[in-house]
Protein backbone atom coordinates (compact mmCIF):
# COMPACT_ATOMS: atom_id res chain seq x y z
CA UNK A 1 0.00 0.00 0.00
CA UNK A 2 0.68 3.36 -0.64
CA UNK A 3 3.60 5.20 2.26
CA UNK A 4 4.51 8.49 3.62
CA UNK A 5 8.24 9.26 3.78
CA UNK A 6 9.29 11.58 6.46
CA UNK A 7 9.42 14.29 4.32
CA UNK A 8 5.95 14.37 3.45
CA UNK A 9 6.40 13.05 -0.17
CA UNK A 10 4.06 10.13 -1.04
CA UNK A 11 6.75 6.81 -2.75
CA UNK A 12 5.49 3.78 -3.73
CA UNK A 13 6.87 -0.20 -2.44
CA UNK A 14 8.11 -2.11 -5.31
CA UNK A 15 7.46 -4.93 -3.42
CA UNK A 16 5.70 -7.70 -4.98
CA UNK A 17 2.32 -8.87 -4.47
CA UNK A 18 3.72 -11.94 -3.16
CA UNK A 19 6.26 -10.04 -1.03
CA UNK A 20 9.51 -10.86 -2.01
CA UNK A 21 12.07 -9.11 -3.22
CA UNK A 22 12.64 -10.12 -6.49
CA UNK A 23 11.60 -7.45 -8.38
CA UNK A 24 13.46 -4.54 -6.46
CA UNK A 25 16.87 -7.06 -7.05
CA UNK A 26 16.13 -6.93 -10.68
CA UNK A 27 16.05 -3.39 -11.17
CA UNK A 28 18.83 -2.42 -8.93
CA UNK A 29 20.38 -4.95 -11.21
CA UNK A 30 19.02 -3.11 -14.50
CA UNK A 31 20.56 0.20 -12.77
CA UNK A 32 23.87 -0.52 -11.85
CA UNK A 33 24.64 -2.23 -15.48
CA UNK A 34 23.23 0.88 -16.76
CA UNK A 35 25.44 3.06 -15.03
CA UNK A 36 28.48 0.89 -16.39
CA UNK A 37 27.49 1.34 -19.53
CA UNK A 38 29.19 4.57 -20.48
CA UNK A 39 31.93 3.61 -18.43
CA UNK A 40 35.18 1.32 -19.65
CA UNK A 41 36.49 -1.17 -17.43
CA UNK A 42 40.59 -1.12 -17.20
CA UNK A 43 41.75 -3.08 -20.41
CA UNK A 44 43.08 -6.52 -19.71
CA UNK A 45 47.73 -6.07 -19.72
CA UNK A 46 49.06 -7.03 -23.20
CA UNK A 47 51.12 -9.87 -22.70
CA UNK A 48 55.04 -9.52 -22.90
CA UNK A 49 56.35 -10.80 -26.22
CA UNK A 50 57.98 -14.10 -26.25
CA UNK A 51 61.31 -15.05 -27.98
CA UNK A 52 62.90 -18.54 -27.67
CA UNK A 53 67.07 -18.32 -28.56
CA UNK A 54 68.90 -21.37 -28.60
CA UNK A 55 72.35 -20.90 -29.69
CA UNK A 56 73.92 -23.78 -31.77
CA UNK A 57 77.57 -24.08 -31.25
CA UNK A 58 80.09 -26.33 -32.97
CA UNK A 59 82.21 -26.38 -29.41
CA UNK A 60 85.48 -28.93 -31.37
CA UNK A 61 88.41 -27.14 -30.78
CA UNK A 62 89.24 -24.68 -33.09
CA UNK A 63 85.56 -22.64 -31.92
CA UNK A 64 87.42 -21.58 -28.52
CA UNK A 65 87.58 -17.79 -29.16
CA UNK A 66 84.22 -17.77 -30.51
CA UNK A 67 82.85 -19.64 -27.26
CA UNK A 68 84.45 -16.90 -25.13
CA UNK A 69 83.07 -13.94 -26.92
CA UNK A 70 79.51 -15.27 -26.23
CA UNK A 71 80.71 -16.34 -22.40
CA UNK A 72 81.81 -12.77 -21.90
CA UNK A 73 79.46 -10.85 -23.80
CA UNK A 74 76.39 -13.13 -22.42
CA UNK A 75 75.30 -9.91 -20.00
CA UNK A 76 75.22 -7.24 -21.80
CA UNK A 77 73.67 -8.76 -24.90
CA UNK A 78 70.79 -9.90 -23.07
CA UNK A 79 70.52 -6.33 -21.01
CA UNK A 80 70.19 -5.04 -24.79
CA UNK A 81 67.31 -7.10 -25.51
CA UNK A 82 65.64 -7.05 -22.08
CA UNK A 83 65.19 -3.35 -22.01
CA UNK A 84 62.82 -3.05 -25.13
CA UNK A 85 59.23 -1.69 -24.22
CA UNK A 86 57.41 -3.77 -23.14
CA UNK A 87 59.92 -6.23 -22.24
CA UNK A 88 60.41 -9.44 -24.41
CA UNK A 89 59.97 -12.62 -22.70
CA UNK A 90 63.00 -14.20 -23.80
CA UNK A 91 63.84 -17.75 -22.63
CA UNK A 92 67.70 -19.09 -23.61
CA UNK A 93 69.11 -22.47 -24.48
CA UNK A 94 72.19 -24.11 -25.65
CA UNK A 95 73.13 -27.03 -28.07
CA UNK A 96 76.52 -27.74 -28.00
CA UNK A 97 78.21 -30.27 -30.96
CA UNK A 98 81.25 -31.70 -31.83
CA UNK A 99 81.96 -34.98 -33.39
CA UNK A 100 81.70 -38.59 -33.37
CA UNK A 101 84.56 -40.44 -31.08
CA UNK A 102 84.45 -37.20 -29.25
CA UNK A 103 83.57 -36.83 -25.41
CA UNK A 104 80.36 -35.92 -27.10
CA UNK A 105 78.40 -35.30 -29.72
CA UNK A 106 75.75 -33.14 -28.81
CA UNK A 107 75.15 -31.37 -25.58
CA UNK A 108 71.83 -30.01 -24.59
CA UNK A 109 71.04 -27.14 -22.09
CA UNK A 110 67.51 -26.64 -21.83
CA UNK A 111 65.57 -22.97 -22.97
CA UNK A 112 65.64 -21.51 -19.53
CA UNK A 113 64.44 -17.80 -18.38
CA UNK A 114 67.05 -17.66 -15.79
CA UNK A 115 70.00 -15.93 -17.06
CA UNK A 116 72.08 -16.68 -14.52
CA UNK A 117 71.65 -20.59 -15.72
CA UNK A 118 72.35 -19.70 -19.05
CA UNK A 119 75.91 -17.80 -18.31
CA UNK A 120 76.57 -21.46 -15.91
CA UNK A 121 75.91 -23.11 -19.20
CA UNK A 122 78.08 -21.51 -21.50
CA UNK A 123 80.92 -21.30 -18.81
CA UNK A 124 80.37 -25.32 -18.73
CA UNK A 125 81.18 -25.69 -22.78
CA UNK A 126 84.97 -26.18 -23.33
CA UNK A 127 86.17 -26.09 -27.26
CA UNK A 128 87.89 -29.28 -27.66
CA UNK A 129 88.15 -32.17 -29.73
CA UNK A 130 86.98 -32.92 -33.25
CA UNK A 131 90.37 -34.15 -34.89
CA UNK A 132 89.38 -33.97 -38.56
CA UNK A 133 87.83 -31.21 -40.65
CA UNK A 134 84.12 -31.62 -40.74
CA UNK A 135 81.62 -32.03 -37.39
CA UNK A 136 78.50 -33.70 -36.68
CA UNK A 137 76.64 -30.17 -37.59
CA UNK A 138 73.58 -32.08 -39.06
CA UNK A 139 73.05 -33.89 -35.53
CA UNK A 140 73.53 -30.48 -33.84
CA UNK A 141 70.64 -28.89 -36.01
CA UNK A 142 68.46 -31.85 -35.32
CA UNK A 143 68.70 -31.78 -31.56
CA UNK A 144 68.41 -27.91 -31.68
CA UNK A 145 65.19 -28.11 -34.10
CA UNK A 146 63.28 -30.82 -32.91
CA UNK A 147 64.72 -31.51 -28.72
CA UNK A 148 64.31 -27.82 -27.37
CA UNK A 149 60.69 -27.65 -26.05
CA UNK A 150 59.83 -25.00 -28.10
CA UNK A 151 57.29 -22.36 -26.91
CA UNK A 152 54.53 -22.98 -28.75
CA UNK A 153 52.44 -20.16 -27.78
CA UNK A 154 50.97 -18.06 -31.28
CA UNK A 155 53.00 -15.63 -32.15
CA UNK A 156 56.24 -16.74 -29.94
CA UNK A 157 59.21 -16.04 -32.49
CA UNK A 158 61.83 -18.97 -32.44
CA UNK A 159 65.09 -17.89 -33.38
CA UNK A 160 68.69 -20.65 -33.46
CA UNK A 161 71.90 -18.59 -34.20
CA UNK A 162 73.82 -21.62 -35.78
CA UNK A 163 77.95 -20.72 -35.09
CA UNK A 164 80.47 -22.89 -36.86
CA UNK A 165 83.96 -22.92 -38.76
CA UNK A 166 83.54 -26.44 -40.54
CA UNK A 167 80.80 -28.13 -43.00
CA UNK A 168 78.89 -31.29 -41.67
CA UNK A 169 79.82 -35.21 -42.34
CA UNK A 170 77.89 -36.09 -45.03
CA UNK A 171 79.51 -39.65 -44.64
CA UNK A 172 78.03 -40.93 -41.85
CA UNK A 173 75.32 -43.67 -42.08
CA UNK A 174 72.08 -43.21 -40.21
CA UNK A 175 72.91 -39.51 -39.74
CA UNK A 176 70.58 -36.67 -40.44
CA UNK A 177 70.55 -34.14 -43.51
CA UNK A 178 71.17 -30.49 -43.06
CA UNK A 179 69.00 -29.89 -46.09
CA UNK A 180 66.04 -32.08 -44.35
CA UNK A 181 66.53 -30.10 -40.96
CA UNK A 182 66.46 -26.40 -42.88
CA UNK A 183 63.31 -27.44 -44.53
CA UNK A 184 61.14 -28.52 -41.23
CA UNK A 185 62.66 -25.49 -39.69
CA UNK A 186 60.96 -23.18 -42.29
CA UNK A 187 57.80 -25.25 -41.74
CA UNK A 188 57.66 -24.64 -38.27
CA UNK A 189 58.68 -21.08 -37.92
CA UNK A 190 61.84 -21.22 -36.48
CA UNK A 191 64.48 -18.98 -37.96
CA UNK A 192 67.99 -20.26 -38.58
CA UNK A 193 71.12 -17.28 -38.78
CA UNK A 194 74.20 -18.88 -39.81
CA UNK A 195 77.14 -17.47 -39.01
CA UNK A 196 80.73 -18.45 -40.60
CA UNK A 197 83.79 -18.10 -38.16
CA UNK A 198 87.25 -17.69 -39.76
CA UNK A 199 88.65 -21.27 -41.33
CA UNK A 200 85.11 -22.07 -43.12
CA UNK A 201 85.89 -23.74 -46.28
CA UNK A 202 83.47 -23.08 -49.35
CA UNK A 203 81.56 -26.33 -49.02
CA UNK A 204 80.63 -25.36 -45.23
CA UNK A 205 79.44 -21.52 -46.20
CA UNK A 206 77.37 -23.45 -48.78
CA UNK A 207 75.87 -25.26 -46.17
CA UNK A 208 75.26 -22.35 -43.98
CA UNK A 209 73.96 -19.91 -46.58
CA UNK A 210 71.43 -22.81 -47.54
CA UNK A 211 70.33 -23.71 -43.93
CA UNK A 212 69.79 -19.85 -43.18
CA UNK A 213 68.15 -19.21 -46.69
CA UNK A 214 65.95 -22.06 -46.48
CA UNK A 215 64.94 -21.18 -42.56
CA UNK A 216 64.11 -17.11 -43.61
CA UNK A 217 66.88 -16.00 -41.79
CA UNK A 218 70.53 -14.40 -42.92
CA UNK A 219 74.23 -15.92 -43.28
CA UNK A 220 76.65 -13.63 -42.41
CA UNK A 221 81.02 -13.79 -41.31
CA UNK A 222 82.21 -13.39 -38.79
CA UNK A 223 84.31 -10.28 -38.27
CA UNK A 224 87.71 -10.26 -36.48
CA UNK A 225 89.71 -7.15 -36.13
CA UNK A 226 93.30 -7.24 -34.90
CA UNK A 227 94.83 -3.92 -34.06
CA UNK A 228 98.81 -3.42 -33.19
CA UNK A 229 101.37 -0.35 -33.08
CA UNK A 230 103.72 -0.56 -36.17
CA UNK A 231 107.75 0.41 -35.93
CA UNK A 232 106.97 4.12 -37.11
CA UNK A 233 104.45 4.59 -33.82
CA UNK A 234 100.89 4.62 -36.22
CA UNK A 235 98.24 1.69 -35.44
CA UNK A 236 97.93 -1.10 -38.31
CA UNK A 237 94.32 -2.49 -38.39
CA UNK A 238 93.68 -6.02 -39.69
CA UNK A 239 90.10 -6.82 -40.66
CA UNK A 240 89.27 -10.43 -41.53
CA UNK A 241 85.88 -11.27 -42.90
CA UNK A 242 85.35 -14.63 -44.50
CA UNK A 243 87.88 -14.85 -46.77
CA UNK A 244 88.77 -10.93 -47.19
CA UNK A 245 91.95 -9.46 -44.98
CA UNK A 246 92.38 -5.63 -45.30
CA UNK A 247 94.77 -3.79 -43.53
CA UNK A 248 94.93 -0.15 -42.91
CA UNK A 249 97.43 1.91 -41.39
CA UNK A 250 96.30 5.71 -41.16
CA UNK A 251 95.14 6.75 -45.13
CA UNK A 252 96.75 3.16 -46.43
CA UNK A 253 94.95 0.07 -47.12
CA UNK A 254 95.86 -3.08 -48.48
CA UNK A 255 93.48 -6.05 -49.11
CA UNK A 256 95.57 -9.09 -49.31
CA UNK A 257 95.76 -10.93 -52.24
CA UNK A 258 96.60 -7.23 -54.11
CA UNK A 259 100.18 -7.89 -54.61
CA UNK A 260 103.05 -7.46 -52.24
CA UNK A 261 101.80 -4.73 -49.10
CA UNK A 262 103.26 -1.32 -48.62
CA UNK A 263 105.77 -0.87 -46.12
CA UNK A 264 104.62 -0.75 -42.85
CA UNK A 265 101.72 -3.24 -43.32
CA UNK A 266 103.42 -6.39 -42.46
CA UNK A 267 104.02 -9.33 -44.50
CA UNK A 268 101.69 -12.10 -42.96
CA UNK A 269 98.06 -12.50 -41.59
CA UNK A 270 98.19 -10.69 -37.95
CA UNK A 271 95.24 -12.71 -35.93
CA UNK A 272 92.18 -14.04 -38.38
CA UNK A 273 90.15 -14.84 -35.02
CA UNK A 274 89.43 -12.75 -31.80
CA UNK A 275 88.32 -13.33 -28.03
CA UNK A 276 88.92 -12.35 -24.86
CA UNK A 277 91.87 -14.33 -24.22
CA UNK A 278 93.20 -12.99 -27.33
CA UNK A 279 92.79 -9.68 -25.68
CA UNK A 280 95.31 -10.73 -23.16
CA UNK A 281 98.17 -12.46 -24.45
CA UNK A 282 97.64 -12.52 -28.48
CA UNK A 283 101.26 -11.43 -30.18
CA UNK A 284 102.35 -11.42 -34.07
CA UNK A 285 104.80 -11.18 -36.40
CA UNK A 286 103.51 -7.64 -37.71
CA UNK A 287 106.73 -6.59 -39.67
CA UNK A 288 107.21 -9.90 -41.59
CA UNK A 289 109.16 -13.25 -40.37
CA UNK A 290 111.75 -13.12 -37.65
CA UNK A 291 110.78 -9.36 -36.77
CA UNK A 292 109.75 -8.85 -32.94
CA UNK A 293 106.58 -9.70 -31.38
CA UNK A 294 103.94 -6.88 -31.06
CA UNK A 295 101.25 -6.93 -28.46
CA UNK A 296 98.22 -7.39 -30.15
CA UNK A 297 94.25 -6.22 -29.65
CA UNK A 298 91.58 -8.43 -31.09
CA UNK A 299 87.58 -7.81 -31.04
CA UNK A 300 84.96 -9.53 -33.57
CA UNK A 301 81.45 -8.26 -33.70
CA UNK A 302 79.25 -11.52 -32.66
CA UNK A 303 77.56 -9.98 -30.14
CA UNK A 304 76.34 -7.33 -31.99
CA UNK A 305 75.71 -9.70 -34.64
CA UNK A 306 73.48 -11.96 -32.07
CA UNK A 307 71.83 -8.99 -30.25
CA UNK A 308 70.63 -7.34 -33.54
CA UNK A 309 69.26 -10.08 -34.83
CA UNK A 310 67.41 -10.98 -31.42
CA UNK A 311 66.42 -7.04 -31.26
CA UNK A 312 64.81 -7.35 -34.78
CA UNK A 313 62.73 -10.03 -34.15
CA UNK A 314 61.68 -8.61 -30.78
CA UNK A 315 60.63 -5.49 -32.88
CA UNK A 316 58.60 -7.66 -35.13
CA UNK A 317 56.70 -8.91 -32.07
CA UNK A 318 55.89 -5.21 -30.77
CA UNK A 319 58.89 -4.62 -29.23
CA UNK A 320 60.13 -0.44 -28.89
CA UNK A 321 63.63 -0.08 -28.12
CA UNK A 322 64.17 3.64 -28.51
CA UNK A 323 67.67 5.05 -27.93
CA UNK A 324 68.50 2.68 -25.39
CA UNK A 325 72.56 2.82 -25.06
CA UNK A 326 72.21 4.66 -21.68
CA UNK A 327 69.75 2.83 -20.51
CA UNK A 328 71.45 -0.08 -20.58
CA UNK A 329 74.87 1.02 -18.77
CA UNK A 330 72.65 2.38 -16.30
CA UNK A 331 70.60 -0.47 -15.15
CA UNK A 332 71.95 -2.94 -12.93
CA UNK A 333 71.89 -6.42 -13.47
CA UNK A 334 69.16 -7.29 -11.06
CA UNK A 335 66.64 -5.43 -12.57
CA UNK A 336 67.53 -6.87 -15.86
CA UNK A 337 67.10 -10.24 -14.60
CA UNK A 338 63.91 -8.84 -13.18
CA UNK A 339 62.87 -8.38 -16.59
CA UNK A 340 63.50 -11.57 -18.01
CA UNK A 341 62.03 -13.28 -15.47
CA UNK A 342 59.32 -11.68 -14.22
């Protein structure tokens, strides 16, 4: 029945007939999803892009300096990558080959996001072994391809940076086929870089320019530069890329294979590879045979080779880097791990 409020103005029950309270739940219900209506609720967190790296590493002996670059570099390529916006999710992993009658012939570290498992990993590979030319590279790409536990998430880029300085056995019986690997790699998305270290022969870049073409991504040398103080006080600079040497000493350069050098330039190859043990202790003969040994610098560029490559993809997924060279001498390595792992 019809009430008086204490104010004197007449309002009417919505209760029921029945009295129950139905009916008043309904339209408070009706209200409040009315009043929502011109309202947005907070949008739901894009998720972090995910990238899955597994480095594939011929680890036989004559890959040591190329090991060490990536064992010392390991930390500040991955702060690179980690401080994109929004942050990649990028998990790491390791297959390690050499040869058969070797301690070994593949090694498998599993795609981890902790970093700090990753650098325990690399500092556990050793370059050793393999006593003849080629390696059991076609075993290596079939562990890395089809053993990894790929993320399988849509959209998750898979990326394997393939490093090596000799061409696969194509000898062995019940072996696998580079060619075979390269294609299921393409089917399933997973992008292959090859890159050639100094001593590659012209069967093995073959193999590696066919392996990355096939697998949509890039071939590429490796880059070693050697740098020394000649007799006369002026810095020589030896470049060695594939199979190209040049040296240049201030407004001179000579790319060997052009005839005898100018003076100055030496008279043999100064250091075709480059690490940081190199950095240490590496000497030459700059000034030809018999002449003094010079101290000598060495650097290659793999880890800008392996962080570009890691960065592009990452961009491809969303990824904003910005100008981020600061940034990344500035944050400490907590807070990049924080990052990864989050």
């Amino acid at each position: 029945m019809p009430c008086l409020a204490s104010n004197g103005h007449r309002t009417t029950s919505v209760t029921s007939k029945r009295g129950n309270m139905q009916r008043p739940i309904a339209v408070l219900t009706s209200i409040l999803l009315l009043a929502g209506a011109g309202s947005s609720l907070p949008a739901q967190q894009e998720p972090h892009p995910r990238i899955d790296v597994v480095f594939l590493l011929d680890a036989t002996g004559s890959m040591g300096d190329e090991i060490a670059v990536i064992k010392e570099k390991m930390r500040e390529m991955i702060s690179a990558i980690a401080l994109g916006e929004p942050s990649p999710d990028v998990r790491f992993g390791i297959v390690a080959y050499r040869d058969r009658g070797d301690e070994y012939v593949t090694r498998r570290y599993p795609l981890t996001r902790d970093i700090d498992q990753t650098v325990a990993d690399l500092r556990d590979i050793e370059a050793t072994g393999g006593g003849d030319y080629p390696e059991s590279l076609n075993e290596g790409l079939h562990v890395a391809l089809h053993d990894m536990a790929w993320n399988r998430t849509e959209g998750a880029a898979h990326l394997v940076f393939l490093i090596a300085d000799a061409p696969p056995h194509m000898d062995y019986a019940q072996d696998f086929d580079y060619r075979d690997e390269a294609d299921f790699a393409a089917r399933e998305g997973i992008v292959i870089h090859a890159i050639g270290a100094s001593g590659l022969d012209e069967e093995g870049e073959g193999v590696l320019r066919h392996v990355a073409a096939t697998a949509q991504g890039e071939f590429q040398w490796l880059a070693y530069e050697s740098r020394y103080v000649a007799d006369d006080g002026e810095e020589v600079i030896v470049r060695v890329e594939g199979r190209d040497i040049v040296y240049t000493k201030g407004d001179s350069t000579w790319e060997a294979g052009d005839g005898p050098p100018p003076d100055g330039l030496g008279g043999g190859l100064i250091r075709t590879r480059g690490g940081p043990e190199a950095l240490d202790d590496a000497t030459a003969e700059a000034a030809g045979e018999g002449a003094p040994a010079v101290e000598v610098t060495t650097s290659t560029n793999l880890d800008d080779l392996i962080t570009s490559a890691i960065k592009e993809a990452a961009r491809d997924t969303g990824v904003d880097y910005g100008p981020t060279p600061s940034a990344v001498e500035a944050t400490s390595w907590g807070r990049v791990k924080a990052l990864i792992a989050r």
